[in-house]
Protein backbone atom coordinates (compact mmCIF):
# COMPACT_ATOMS: atom_id res chain seq x y z
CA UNK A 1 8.92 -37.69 -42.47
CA UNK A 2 12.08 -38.26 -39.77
CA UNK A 3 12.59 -34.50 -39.64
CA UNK A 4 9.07 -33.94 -39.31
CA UNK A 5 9.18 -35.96 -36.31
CA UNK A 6 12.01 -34.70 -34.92
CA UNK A 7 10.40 -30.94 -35.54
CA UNK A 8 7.71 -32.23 -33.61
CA UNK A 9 9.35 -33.73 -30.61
CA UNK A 10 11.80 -30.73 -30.36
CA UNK A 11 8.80 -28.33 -30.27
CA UNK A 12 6.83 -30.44 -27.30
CA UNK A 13 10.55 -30.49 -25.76
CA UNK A 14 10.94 -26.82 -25.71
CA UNK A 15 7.64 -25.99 -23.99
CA UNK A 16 8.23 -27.70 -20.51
CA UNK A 17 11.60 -25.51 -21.07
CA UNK A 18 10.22 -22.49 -21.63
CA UNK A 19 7.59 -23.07 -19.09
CA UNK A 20 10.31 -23.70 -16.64
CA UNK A 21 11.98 -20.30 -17.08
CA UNK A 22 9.08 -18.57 -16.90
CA UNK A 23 8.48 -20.00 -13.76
CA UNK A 24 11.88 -19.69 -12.93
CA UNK A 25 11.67 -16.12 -13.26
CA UNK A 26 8.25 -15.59 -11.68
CA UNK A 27 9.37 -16.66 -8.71
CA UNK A 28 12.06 -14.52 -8.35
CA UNK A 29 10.35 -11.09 -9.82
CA UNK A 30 7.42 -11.63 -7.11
CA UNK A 31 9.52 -11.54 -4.00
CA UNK A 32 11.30 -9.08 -5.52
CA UNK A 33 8.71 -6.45 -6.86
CA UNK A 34 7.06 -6.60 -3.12
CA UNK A 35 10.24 -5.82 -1.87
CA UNK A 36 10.20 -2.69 -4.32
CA UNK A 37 6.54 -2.01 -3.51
CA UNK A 38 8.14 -1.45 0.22
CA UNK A 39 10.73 0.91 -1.02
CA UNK A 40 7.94 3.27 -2.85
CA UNK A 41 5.90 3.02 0.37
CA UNK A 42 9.00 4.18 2.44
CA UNK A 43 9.77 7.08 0.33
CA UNK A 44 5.96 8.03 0.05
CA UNK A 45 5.74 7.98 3.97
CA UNK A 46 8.09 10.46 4.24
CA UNK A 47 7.11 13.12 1.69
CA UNK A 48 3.41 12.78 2.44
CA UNK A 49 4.24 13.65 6.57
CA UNK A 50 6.57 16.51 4.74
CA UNK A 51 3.39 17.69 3.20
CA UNK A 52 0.70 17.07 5.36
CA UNK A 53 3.04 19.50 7.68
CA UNK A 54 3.06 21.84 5.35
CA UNK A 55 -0.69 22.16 5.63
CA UNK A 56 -2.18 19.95 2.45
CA UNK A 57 -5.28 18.18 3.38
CA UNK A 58 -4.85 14.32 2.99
CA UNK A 59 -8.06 14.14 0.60
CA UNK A 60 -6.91 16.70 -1.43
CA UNK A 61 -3.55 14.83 -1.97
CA UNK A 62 -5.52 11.41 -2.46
CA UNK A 63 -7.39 13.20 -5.24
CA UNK A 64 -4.49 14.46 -7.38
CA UNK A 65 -1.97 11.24 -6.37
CA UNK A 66 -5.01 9.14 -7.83
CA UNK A 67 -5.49 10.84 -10.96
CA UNK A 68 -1.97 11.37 -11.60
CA UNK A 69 -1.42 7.64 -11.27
CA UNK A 70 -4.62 7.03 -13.84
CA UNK A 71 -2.62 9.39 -16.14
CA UNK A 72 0.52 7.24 -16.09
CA UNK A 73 -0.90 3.60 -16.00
CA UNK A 74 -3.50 4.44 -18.81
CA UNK A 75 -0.77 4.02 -21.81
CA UNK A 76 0.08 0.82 -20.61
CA UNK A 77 -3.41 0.01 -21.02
CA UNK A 78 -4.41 1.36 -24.42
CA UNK A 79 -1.43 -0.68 -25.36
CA UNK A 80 -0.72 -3.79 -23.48
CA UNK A 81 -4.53 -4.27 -22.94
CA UNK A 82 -6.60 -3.21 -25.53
CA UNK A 83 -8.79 -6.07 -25.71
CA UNK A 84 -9.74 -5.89 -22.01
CA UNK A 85 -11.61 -3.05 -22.11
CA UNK A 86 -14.53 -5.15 -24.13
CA UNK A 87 -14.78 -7.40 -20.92
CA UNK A 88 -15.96 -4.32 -18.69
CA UNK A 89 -19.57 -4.88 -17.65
CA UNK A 90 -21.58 -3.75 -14.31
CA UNK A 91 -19.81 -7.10 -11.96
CA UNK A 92 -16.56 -5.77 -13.21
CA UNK A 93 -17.66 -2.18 -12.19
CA UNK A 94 -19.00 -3.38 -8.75
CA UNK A 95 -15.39 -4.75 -7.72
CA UNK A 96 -13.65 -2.23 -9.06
CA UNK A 97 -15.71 0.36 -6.83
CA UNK A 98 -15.24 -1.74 -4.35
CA UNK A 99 -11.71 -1.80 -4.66
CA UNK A 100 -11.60 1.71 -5.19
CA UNK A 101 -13.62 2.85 -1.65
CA UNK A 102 -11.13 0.23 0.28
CA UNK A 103 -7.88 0.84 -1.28
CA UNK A 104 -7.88 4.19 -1.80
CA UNK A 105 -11.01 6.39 0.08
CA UNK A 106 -10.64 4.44 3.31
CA UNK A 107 -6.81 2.30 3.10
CA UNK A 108 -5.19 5.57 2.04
CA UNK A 109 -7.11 8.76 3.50
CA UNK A 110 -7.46 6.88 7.28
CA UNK A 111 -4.22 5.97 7.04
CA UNK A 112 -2.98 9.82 5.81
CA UNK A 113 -5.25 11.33 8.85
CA UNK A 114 -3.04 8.57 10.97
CA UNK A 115 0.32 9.79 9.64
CA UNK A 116 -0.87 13.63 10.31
CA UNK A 117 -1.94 13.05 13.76
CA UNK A 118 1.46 10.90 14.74
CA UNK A 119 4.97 10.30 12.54
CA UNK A 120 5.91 8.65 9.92
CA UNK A 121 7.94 5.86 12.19
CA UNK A 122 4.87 5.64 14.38
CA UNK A 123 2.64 4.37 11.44
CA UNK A 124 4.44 2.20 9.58
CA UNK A 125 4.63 -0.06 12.64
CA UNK A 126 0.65 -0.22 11.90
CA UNK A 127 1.35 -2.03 8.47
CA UNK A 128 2.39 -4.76 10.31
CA UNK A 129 -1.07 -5.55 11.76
CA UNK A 130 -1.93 -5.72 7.71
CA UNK A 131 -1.36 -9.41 7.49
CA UNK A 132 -2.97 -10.86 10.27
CA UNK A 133 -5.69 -8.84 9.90
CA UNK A 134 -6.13 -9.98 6.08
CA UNK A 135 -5.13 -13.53 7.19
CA UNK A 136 -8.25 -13.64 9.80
CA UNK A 137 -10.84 -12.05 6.94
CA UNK A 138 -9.11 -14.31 4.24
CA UNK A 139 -9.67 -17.34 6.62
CA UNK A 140 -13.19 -16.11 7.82
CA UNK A 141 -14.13 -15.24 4.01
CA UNK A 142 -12.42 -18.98 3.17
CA UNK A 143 -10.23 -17.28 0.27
CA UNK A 144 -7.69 -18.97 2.24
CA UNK A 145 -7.39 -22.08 4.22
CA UNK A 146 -5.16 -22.48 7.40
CA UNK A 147 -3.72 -26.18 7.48
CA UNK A 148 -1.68 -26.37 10.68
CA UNK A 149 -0.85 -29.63 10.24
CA UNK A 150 1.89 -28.49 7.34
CA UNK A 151 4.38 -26.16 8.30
CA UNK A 152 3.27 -23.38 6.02
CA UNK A 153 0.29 -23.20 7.82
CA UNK A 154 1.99 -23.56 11.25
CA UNK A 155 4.50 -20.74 9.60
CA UNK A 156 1.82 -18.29 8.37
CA UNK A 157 -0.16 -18.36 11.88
CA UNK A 158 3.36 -17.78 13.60
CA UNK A 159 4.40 -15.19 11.60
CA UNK A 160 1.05 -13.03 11.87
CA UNK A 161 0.93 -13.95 16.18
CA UNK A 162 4.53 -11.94 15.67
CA UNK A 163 2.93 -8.81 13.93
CA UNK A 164 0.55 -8.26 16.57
CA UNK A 165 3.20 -8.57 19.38
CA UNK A 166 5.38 -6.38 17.37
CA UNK A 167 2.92 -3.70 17.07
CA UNK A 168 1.77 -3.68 20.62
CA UNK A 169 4.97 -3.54 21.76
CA UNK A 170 5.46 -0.46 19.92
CA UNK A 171 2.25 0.71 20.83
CA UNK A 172 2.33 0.32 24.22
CA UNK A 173 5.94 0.38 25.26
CA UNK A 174 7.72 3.93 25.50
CA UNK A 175 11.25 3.32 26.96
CA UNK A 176 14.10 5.98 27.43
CA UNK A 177 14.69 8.38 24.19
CA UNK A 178 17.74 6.77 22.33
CA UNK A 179 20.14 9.60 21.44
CA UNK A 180 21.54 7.45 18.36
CA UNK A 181 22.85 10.00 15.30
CA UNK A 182 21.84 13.57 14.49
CA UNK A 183 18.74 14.05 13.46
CA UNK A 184 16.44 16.69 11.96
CA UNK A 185 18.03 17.12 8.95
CA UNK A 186 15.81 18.64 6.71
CA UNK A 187 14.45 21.94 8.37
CA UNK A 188 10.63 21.62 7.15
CA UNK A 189 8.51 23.23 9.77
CA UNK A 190 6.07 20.90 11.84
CA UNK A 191 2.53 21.47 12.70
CA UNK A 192 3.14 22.14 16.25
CA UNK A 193 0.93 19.56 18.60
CA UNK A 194 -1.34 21.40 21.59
CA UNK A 195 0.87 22.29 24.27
CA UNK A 196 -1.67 20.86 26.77
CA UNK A 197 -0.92 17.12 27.89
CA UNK A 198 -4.75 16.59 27.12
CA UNK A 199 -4.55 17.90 23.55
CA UNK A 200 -1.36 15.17 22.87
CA UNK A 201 -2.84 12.91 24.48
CA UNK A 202 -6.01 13.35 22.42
CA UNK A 203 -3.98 13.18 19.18
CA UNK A 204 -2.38 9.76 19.85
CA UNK A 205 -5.21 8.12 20.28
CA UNK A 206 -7.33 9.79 17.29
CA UNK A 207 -4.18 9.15 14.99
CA UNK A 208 -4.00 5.09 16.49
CA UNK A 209 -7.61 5.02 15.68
CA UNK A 210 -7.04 6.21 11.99
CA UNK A 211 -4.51 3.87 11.65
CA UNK A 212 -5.97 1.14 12.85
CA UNK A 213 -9.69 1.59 10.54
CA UNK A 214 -6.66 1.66 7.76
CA UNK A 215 -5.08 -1.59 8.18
CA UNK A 216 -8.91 -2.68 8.40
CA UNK A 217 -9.26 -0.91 5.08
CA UNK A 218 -6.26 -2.63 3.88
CA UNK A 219 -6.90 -5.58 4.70
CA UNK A 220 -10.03 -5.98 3.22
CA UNK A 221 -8.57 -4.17 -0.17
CA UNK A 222 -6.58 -6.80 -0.19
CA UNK A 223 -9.64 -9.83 -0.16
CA UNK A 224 -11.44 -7.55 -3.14
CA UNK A 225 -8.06 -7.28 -5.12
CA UNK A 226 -7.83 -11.15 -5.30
CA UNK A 227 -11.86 -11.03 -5.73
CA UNK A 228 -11.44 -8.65 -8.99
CA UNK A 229 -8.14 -10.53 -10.23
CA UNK A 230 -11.04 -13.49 -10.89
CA UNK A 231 -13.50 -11.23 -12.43
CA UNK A 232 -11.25 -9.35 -14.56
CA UNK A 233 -7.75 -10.55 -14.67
CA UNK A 234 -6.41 -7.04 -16.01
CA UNK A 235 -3.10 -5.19 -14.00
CA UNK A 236 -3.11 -1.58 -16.03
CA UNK A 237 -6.98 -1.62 -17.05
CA UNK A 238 -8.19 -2.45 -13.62
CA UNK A 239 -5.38 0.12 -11.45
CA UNK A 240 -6.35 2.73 -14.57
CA UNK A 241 -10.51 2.58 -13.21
CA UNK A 242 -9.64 1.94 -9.82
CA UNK A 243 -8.04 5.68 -9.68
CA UNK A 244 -9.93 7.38 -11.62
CA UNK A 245 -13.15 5.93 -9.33
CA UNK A 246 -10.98 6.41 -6.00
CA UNK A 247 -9.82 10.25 -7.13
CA UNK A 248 -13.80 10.95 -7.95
CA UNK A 249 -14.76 9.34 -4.34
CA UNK A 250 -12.30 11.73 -2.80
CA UNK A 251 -13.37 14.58 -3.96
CA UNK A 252 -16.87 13.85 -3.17
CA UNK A 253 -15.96 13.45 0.49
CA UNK A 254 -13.10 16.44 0.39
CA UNK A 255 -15.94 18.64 -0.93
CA UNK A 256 -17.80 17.92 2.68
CA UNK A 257 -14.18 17.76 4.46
CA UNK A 258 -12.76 21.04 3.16
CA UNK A 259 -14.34 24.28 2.44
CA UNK A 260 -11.25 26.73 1.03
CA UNK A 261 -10.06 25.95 -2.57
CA UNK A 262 -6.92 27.62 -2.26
CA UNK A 263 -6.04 24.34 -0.65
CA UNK A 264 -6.11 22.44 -4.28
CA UNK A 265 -3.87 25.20 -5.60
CA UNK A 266 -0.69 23.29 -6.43
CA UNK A 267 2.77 25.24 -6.53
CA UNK A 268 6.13 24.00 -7.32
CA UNK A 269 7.53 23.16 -4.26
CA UNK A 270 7.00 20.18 -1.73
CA UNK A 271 3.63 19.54 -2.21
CA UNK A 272 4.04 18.57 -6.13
CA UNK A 273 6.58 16.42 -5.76
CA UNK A 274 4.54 14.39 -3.36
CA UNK A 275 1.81 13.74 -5.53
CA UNK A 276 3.62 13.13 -8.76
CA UNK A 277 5.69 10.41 -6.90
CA UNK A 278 2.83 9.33 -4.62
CA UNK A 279 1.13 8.68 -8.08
CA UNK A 280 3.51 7.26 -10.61
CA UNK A 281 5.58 5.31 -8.02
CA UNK A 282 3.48 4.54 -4.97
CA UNK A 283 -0.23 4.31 -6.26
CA UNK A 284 0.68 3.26 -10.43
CA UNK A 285 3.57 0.94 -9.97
CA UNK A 286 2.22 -0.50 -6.72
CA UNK A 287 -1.14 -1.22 -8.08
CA UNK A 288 0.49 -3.11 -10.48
CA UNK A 289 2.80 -4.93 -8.47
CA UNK A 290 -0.02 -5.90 -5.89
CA UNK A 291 -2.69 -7.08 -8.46
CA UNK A 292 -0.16 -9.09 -10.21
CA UNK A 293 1.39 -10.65 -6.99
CA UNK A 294 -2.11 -11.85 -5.25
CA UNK A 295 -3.55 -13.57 -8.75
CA UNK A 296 0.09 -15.45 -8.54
CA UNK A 297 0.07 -15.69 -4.91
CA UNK A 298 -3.34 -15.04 -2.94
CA UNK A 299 -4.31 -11.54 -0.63
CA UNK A 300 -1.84 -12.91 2.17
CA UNK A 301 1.47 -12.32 0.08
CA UNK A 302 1.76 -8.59 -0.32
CA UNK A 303 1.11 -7.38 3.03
CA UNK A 304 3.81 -10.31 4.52
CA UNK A 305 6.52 -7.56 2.92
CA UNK A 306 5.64 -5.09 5.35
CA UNK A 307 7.97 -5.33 7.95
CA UNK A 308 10.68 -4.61 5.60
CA UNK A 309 9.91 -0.56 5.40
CA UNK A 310 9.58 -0.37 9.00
CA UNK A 311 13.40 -0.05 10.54
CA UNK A 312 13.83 1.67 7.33
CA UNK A 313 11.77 4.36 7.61
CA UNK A 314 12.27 4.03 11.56
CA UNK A 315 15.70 5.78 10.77
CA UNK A 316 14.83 7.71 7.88
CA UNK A 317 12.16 9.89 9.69
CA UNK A 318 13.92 10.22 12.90
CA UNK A 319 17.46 11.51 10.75
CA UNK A 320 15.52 13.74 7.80
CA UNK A 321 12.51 14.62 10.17
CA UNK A 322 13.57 14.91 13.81
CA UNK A 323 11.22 11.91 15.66
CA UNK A 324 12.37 10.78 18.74
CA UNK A 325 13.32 6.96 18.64
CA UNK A 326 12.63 5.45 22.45
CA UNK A 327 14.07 1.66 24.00
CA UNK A 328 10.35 0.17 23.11
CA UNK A 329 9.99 1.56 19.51
């Protein structure tokens, strides 16, 4: 009877131990797998402006990136979530259409029509309207409550007041062209803009307006991510659907967008290696990483990361791609 006792109070011992490592480790992986989420996004900037250049049509990359991410995240589902796929009824098909028309349809092909009309440093400052914008619809939608009298309220409202400066600073502020390394490095040919002031003109502002219906897009991705992680709290299951549905949406509207099908002719060159990446890494593995982050953390944590790709991939595209880099960007 002692050792059965002392069986039973080492077991109830172990449990608060275990549970502390787990937490332990949870809250290192999440800062940490937003920070790679960043990294994938930085990388996927860069090769999508690389292909849009070379003539692909956004919605026809949006189609293949989707269902190349739907081919790599389904294993992980037949395997690591069998049982899930009982709990899929029509509520669990709403949000995950949902999801699918604001993460990927609208978040992803406004944003690729923004990235095609300006540069790949000129968008990414964009992201950073992403949590403010989420923090006013998370407020508004009361998925999240703003305490100011605590300092992580006080912090949170401080930190999304900087975004907005930040971002209409860059928008807004030109400055003198900094002449900081060589750039240009990779030789890729550019869609050349209209040589008329007017026409350059008109493509700044079409490309802003893209970007900004995106962060809008994102935004509220974000709000129906947290929204399904209640419903259905699947990571590989739920990302599988969600691009499957957002590749079948984009076709739908590239079938009104685009009329020549030698445009979803895939070669192996440039083009390819944007959407397999695009889809394993950025769409997949980010799906993932985001679903998993806002049922831990709430729709406000993932987009707070953004800032980190942006001096990043500042450098990167004016080095590899040739953009100018002024005083005010």
């Amino acid at each position: 009877m002692p050792d059965e006792s002392r069986k039973k109070e080492d077991a109830v011992a172990v449990k608060p131990a275990m549970a502390a490592r787990a937490g332990a480790f949870e809250t290192a992986a999440l800062p940490l797998s937003m920070v790679l989420v960043q990294v994938f996004t930085m990388v996927m900037l860069l090769l999508s402006k690389l292909a849009l250049n070379t003539g692909m049509h956004p919605f026809v990359l949006l189609v293949y990136r989707n269902l190349t991410a739907a081919a790599f995240v389904a294993p992980f589902a037949l395997i690591f979530e069998r049982e899930m796929w009982r709990k899929v009824n029509w509520v669990v098909c709403g949000w995950i259409s949902l999801n699918a028309t604001f993460g990927v349809v609208l978040a992803m092909g406004l944003y690729y029509y923004g990235l095609q009309a300006t540069s790949a440093a000129y968008s990414v400052n964009f992201l950073n309207l992403i949590p403010i914008v989420t923090f006013v619809i998370a407020i508004v939608l009361r998925a999240e409550k703003l305490t100011l009298g605590k300092w992580p309220g006080r912090m949170k409202l401080l930190g999304a007041l900087m975004c907005v400066g930040g971002t209409m600073v860059v928008s807004l502020i030109k400055g003198r062209l900094l002449h900081l390394w060589p750039t240009h490095l990779l030789k890729y040919s550019h869609a050349q803009p209209p040589a008329s002031p007017t026409g350059v003109h008109h493509d700044g502002v079409a490309g802003t307006l893209f970007l900004c219906g995106s962060c809008l897009s994102y935004a509220l991705w974000f709000i129906v991510q947290a929204r399904l992680a209640k419903v259905f709290p699947s990571r590989y299951w739920a990302t599988t659907l969600t691009c499957l549905l957002g590749s079948m949406e984009s076709f739908v509207v590239s079938v009104f967008l685009s009329y020549d099908r030698a445009e979803w002719k895939l070669k192996w060159d440039l083009q390819l290696l944007t959407v397999v990446y695009s889809g394993v890494f950025n769409t997949g593995i980010t799906f993932v990483l985001i679903s998993w982050s806002i049922s831990r953390r709430g729709p406000i944590y993932p987009p707070m990361f953004n800032s980190l790709s942006l001096i990043i991939t500042t450098v990167m595209d004016s080095v590899l791609l040739g953009t100018n880099v002024y005083l005010g960007r």
